[in-house]
N, C-alpha and C. Protein backbone atom coordinates (compact mmCIF):
# COMPACT_ATOMS: atom_id res chain seq x y z
N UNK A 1 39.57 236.95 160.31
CA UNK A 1 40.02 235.59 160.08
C UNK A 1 39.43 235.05 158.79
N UNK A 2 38.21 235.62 158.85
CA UNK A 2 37.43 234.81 157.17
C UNK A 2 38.34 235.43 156.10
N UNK A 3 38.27 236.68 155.94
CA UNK A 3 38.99 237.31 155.05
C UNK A 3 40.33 236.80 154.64
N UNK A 4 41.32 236.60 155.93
CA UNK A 4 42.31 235.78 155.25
C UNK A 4 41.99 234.27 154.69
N UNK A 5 41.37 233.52 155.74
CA UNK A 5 41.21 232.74 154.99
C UNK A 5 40.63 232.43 153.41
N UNK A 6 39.84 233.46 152.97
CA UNK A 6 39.68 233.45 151.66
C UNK A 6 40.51 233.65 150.83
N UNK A 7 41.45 234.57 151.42
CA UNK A 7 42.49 235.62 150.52
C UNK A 7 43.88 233.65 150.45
N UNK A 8 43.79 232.92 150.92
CA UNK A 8 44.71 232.14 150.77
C UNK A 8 43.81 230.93 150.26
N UNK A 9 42.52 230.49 150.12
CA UNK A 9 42.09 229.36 149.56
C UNK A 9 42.54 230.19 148.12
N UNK A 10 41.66 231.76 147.79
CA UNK A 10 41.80 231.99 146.33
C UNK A 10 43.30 232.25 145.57
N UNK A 11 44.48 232.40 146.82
CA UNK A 11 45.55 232.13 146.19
C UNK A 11 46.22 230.43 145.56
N UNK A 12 45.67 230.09 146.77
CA UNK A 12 45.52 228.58 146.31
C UNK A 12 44.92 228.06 144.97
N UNK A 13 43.86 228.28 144.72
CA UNK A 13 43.20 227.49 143.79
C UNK A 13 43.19 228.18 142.96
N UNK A 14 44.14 229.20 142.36
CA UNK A 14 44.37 229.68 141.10
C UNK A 14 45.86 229.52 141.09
N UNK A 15 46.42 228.61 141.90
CA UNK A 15 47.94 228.26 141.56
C UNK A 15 47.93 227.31 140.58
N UNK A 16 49.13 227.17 140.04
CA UNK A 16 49.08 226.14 138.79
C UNK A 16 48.98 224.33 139.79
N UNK A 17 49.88 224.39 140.49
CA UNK A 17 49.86 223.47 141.21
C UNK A 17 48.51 222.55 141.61
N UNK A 18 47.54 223.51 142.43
CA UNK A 18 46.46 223.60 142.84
C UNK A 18 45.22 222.88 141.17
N UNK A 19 45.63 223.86 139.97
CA UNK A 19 45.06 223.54 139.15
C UNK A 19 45.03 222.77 138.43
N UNK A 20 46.54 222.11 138.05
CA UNK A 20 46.91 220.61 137.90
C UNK A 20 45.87 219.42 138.61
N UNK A 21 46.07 219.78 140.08
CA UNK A 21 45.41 218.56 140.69
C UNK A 21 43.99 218.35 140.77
N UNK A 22 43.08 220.07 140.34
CA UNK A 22 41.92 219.57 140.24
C UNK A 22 41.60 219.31 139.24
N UNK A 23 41.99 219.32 138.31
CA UNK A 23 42.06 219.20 136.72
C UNK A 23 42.66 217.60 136.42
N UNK A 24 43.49 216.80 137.16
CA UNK A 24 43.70 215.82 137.26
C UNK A 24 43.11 214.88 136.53
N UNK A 25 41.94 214.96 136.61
CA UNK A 25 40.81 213.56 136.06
C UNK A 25 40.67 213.67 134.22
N UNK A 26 41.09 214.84 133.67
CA UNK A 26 40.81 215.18 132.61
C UNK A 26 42.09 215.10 131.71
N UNK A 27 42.07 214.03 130.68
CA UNK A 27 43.10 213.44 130.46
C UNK A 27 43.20 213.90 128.74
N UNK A 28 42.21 215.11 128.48
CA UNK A 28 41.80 215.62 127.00
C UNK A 28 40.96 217.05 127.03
N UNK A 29 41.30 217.25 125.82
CA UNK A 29 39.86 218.43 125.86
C UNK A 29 38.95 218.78 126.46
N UNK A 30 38.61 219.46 127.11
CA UNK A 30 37.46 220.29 127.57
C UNK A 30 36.14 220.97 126.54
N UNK A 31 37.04 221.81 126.45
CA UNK A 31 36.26 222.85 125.32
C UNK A 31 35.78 221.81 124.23
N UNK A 32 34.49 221.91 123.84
CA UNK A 32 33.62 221.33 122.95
C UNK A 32 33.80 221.97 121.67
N UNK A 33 34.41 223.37 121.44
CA UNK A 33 34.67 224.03 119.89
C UNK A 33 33.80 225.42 120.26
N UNK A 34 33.44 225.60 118.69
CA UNK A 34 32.98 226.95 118.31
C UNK A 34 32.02 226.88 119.63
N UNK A 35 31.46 228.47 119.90
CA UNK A 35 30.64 228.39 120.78
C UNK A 35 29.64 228.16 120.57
N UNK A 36 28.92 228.23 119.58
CA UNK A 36 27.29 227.92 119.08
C UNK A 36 27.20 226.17 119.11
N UNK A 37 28.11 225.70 118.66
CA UNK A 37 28.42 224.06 118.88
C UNK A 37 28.66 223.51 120.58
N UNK A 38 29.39 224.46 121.47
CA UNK A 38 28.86 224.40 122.97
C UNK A 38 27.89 224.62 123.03
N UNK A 39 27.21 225.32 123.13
CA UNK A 39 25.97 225.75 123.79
C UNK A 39 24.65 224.59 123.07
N UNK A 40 24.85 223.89 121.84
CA UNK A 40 23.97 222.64 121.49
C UNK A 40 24.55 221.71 121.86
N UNK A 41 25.86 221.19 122.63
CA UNK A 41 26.16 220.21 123.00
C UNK A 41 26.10 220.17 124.28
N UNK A 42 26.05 221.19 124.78
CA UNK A 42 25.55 221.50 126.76
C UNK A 42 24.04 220.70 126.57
N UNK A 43 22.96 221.91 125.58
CA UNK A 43 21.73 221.41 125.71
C UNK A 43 21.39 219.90 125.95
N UNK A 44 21.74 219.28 124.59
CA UNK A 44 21.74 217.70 124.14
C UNK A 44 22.21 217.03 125.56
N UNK A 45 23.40 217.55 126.24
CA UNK A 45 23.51 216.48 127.54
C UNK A 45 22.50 216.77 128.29
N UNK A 46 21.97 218.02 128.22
CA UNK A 46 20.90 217.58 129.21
C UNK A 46 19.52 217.65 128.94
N UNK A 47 19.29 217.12 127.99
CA UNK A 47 18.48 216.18 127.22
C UNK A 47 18.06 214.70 127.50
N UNK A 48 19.50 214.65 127.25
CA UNK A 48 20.48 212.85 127.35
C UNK A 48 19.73 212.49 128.48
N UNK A 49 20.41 213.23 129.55
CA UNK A 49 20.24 213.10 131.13
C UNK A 49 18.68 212.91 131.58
N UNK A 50 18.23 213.65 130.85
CA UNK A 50 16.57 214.03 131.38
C UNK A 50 15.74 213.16 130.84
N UNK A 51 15.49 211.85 131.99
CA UNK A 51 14.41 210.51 131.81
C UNK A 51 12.98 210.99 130.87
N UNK A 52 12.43 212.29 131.06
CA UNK A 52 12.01 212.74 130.84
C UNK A 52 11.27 213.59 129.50
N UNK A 53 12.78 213.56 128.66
CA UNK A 53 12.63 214.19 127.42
C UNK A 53 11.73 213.54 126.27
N UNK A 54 11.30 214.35 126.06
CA UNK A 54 9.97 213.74 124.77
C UNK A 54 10.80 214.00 123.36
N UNK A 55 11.39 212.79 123.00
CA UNK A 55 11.87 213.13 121.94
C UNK A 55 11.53 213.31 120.24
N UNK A 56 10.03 213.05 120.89
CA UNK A 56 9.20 213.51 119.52
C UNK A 56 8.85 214.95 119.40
N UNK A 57 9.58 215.70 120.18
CA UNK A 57 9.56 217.01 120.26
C UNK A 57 10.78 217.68 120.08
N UNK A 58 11.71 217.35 120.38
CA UNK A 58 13.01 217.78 120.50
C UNK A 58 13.28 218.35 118.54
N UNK A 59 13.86 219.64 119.20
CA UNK A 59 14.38 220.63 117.84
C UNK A 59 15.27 221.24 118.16
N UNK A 60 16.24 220.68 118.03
CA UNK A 60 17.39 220.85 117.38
C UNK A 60 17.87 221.98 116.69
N UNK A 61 17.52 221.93 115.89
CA UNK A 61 17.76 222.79 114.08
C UNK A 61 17.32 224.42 114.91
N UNK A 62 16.07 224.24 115.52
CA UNK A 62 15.53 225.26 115.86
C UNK A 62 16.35 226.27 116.86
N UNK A 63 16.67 225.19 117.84
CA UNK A 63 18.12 225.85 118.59
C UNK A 63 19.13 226.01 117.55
N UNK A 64 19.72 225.95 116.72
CA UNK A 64 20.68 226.40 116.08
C UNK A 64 20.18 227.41 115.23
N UNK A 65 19.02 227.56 114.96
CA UNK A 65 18.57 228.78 114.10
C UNK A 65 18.36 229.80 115.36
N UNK A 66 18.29 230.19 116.35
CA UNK A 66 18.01 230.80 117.30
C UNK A 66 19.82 231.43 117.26
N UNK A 67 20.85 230.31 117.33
CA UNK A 67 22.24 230.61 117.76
C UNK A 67 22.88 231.59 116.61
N UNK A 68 22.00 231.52 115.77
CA UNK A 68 22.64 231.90 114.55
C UNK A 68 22.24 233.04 114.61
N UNK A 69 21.22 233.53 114.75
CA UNK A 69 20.26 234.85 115.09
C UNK A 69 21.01 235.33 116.32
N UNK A 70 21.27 234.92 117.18
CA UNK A 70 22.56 235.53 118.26
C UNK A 70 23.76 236.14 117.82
N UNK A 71 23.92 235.13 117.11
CA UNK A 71 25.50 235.31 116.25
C UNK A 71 25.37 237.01 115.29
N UNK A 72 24.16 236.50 114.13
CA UNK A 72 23.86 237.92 113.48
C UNK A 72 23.94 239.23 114.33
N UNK A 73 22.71 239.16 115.41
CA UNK A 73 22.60 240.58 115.93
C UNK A 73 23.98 241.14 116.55
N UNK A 74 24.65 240.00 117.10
CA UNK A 74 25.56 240.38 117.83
C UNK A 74 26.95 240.66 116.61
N UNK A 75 27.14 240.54 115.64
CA UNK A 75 28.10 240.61 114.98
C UNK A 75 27.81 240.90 113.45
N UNK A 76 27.10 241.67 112.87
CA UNK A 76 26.18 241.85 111.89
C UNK A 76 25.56 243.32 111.88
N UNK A 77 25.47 243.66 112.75
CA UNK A 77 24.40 244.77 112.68
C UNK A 77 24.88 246.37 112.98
N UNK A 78 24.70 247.44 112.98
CA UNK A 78 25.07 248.30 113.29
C UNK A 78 23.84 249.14 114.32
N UNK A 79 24.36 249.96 115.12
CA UNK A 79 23.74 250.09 116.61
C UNK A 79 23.84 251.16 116.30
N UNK A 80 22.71 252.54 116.65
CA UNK A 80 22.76 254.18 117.35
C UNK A 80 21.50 254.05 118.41
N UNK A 81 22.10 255.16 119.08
CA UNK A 81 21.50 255.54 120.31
C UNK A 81 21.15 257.03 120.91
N UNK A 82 19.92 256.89 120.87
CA UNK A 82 19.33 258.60 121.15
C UNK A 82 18.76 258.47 122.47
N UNK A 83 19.01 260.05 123.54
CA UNK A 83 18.36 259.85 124.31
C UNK A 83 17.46 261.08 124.18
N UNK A 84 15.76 260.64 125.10
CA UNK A 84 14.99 262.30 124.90
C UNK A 84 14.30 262.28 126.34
N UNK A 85 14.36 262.85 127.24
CA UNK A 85 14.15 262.82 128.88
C UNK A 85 14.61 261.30 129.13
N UNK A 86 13.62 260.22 129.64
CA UNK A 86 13.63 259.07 130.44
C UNK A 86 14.04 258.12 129.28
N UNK A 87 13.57 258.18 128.33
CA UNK A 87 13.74 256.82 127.25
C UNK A 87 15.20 256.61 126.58
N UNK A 88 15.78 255.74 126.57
CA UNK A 88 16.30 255.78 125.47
C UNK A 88 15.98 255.06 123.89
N UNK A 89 16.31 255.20 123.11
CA UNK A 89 15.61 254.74 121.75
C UNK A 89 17.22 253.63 120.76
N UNK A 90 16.83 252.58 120.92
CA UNK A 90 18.30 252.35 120.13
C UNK A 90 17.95 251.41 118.89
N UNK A 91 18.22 252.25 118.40
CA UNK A 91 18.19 251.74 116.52
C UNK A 91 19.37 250.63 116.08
N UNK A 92 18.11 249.09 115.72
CA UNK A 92 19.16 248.39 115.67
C UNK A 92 19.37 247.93 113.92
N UNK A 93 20.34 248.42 112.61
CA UNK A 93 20.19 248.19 111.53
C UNK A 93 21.00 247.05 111.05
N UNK A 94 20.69 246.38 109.94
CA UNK A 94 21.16 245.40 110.00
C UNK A 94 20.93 245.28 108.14
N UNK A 95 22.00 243.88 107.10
CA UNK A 95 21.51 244.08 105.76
C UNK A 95 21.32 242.40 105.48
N UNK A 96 20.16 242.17 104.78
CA UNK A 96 20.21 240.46 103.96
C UNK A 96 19.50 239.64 105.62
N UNK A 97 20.51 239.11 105.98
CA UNK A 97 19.32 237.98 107.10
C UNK A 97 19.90 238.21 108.18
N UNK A 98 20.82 239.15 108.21
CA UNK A 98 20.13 239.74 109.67
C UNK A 98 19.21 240.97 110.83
N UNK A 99 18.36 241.11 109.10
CA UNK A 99 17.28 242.21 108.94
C UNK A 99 16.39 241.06 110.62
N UNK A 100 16.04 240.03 109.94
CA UNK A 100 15.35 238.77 110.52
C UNK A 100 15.76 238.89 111.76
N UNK A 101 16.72 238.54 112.00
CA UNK A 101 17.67 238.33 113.44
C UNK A 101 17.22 239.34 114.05
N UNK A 102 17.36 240.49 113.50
CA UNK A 102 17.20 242.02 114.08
C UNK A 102 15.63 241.99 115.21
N UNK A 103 14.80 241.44 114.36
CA UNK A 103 13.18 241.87 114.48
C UNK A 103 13.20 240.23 115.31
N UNK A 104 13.36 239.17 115.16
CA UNK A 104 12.76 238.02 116.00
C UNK A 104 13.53 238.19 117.48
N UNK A 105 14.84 238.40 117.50
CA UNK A 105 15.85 238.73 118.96
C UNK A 105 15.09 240.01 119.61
N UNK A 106 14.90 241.12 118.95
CA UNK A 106 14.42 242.36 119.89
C UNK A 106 13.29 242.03 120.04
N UNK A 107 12.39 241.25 119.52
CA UNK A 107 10.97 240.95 119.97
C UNK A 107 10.63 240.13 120.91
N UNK A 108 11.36 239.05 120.54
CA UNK A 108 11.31 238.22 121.94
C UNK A 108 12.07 238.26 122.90
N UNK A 109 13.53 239.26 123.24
CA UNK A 109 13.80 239.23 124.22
C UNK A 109 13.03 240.69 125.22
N UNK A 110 12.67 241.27 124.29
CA UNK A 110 11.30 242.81 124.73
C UNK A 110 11.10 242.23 126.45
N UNK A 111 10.00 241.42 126.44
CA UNK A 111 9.51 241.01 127.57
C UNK A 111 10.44 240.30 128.89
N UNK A 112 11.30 239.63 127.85
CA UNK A 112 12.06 239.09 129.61
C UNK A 112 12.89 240.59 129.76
N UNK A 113 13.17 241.32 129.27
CA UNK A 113 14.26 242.74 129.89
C UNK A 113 12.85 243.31 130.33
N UNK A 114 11.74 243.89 130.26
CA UNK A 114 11.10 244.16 130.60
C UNK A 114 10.85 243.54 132.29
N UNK A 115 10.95 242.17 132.30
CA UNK A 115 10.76 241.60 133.56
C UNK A 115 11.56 241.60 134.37
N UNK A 116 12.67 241.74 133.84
CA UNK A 116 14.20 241.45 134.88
C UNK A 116 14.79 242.41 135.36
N UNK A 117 14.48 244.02 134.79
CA UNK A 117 15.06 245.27 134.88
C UNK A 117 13.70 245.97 135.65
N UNK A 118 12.73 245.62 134.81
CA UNK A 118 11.17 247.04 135.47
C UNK A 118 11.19 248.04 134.45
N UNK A 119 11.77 247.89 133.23
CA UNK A 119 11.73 249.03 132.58
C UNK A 119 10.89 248.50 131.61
N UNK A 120 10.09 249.84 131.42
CA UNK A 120 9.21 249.60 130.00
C UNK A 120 9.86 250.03 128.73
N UNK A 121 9.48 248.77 127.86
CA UNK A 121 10.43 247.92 126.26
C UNK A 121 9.37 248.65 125.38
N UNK A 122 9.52 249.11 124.20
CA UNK A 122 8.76 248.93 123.62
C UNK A 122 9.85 248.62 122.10
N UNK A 123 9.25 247.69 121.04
CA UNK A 123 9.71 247.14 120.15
C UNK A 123 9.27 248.04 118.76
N UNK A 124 9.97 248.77 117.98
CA UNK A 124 8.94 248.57 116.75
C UNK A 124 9.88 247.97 115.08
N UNK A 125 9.86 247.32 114.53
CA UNK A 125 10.26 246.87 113.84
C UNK A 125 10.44 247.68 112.27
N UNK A 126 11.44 247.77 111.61
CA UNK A 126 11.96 248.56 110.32
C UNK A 126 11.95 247.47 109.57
N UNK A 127 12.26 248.25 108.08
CA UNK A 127 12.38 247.99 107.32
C UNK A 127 14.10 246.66 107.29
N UNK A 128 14.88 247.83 107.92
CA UNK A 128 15.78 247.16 107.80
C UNK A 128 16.40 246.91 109.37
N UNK A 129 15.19 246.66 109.99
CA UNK A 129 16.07 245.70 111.69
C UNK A 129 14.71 246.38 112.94
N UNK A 130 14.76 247.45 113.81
CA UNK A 130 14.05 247.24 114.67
C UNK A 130 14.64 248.65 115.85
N UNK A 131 13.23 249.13 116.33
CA UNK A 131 13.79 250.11 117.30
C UNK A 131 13.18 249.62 118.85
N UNK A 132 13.81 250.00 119.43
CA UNK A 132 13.79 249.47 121.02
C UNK A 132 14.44 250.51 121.65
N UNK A 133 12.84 250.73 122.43
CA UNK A 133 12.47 251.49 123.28
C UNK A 133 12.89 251.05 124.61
N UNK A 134 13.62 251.66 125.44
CA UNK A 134 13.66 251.61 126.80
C UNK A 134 13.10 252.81 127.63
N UNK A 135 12.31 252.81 128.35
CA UNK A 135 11.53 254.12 129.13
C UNK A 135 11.99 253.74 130.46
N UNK A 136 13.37 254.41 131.45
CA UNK A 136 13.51 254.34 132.55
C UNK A 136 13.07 255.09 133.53
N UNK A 137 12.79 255.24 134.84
CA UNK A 137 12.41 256.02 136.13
C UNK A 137 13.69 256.47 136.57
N UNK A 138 14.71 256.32 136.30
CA UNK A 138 15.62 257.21 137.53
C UNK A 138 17.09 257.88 136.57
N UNK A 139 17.66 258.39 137.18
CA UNK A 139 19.33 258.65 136.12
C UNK A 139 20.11 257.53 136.35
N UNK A 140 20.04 257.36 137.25
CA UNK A 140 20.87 255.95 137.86
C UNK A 140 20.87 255.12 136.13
N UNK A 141 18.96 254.61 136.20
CA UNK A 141 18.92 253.28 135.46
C UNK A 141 18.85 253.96 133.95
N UNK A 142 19.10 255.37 133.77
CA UNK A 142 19.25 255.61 132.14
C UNK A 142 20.87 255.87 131.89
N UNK A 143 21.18 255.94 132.96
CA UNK A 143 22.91 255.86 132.54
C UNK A 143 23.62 253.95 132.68
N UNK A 144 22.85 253.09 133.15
CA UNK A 144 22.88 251.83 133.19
C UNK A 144 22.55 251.50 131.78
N UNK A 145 21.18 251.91 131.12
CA UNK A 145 20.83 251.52 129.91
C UNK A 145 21.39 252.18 128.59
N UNK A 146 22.11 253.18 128.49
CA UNK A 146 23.41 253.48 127.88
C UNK A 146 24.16 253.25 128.11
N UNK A 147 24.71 252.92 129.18
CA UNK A 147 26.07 252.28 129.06
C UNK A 147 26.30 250.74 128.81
N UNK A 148 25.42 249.85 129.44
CA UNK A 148 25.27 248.98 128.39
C UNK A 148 24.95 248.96 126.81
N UNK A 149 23.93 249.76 126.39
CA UNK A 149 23.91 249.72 125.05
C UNK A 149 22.64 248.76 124.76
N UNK A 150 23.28 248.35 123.54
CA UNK A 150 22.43 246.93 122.41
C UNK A 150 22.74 245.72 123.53
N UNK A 151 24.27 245.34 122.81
CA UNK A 151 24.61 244.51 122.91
C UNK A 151 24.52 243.80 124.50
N UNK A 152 24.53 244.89 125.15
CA UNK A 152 24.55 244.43 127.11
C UNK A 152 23.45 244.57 127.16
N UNK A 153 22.45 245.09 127.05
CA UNK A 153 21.02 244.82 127.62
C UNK A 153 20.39 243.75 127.07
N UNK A 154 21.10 243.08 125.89
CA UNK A 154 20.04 241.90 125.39
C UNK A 154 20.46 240.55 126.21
N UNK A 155 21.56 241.23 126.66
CA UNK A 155 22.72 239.76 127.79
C UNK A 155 21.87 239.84 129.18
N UNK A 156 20.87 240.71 129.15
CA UNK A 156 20.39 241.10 130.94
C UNK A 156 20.01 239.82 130.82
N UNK A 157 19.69 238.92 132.34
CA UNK A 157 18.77 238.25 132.59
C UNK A 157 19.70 236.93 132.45
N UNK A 158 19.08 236.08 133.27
CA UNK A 158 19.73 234.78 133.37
C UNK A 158 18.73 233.26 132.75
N UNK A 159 17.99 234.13 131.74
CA UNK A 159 17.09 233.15 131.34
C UNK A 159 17.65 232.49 129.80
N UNK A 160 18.96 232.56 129.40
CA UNK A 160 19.31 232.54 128.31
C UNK A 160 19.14 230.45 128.09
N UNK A 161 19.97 230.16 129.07
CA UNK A 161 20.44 228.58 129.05
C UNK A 161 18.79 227.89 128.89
N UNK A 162 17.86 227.99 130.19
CA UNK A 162 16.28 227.71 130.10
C UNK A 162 16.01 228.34 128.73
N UNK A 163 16.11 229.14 127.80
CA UNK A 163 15.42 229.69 126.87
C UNK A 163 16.14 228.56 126.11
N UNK A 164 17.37 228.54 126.34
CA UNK A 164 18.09 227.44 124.72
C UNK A 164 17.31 225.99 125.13
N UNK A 165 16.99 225.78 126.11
CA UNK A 165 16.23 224.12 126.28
C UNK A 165 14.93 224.50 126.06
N UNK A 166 14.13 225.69 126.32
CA UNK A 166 12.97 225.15 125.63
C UNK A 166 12.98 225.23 124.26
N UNK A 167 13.42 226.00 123.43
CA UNK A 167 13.49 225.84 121.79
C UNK A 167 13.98 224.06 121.53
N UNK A 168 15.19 223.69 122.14
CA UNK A 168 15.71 222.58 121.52
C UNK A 168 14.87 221.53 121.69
N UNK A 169 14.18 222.04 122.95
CA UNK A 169 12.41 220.46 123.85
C UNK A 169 11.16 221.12 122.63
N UNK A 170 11.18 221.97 121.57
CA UNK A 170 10.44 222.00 120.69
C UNK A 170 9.00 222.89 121.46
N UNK A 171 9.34 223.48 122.36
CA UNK A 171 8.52 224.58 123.28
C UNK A 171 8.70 225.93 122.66
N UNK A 172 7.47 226.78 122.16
CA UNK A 172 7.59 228.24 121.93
C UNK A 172 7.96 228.78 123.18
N UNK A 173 9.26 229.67 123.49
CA UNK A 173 8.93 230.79 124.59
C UNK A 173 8.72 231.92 124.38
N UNK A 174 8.46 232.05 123.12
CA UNK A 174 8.26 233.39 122.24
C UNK A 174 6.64 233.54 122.31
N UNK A 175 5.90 233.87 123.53
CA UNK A 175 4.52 233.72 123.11
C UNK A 175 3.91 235.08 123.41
């Protein structure tokens, strides 16, 4: 009985009908724009919101230099990948400023993949970008960490949104 009943709310509420009416209240735009311009206009509301915020701290700029360094590694750089027993080794190169991006992103995200997976990170930084070490325990989690790659293992972890509010509240989480 649950089963259907799910199988007909989720036909429901992906009908247009259905989506019209919950959508109802919204008489304009949604989407805030580019995504780096979402993700500082999410922050800022809840900023806004938060009785709390010390706004002699609040950085801004700093969250957008962080987004931009997202932007680089993720679209900038060129990726290889070696494996030798348990580790894999992935060479991340990069030319001009997102040498930078390369070495501040793999360094500080080292420790939260370290925390969120169990695998030991190790970072070492080039000339031109940065190598990152993954040392796994099983086949399972070294065919997980190649097949994600660069780009999917730096997405592990659900600490991204908390990481963009403490940069923008003017908090190191890079420590």
């Amino acid at each position: 009985m649950f089963k259907i009943s799910l199988c007909v709310f989720l036909v429901l509420a992906t009908s247009p009908a259905f989506s019209q009416h919950a959508h109802h209240h919204s008489d304009g735009p949604t989407e805030v724009g580019q995504s780096a311009f979402a993700a500082i206009s999410e922050i800022v509301e809840v900023l806004q919101n938060d009785p709390e915020t010390d706004w002699t701290k609040v950085n801004i700029s700093a969250l957008q230099n962080h987004l931009v360094d997202m932007d680089l590694v993720t679209t900038r750089t060129k990726v290889t990948v070696e494996t030798k027993d348990m580790i894999v080794a992935i060479t991340v190169l990069g030319q001009g400023e997102s040498v930078g991006a390369i070495q501040r992103m793999t360094t500080a995200h080292a420790p939260m993949l370290a925390a969120e997976t169990g695998w030991k990170i190790d970072v070492d930084q080039t000339t031109a970008g940065a190598i990152l070490r993954i040392a796994v325990s099983s086949e399972k989690e070294l065919a997980r960490a190649i097949g994600l790659g660069f780009y999917g293992v730096m997405t592990i972890g659900a600490h991204h949104q908390a990481h963009h509010l403490q940069i923008a509240r003017g908090d190191s989480p890079h420590h």
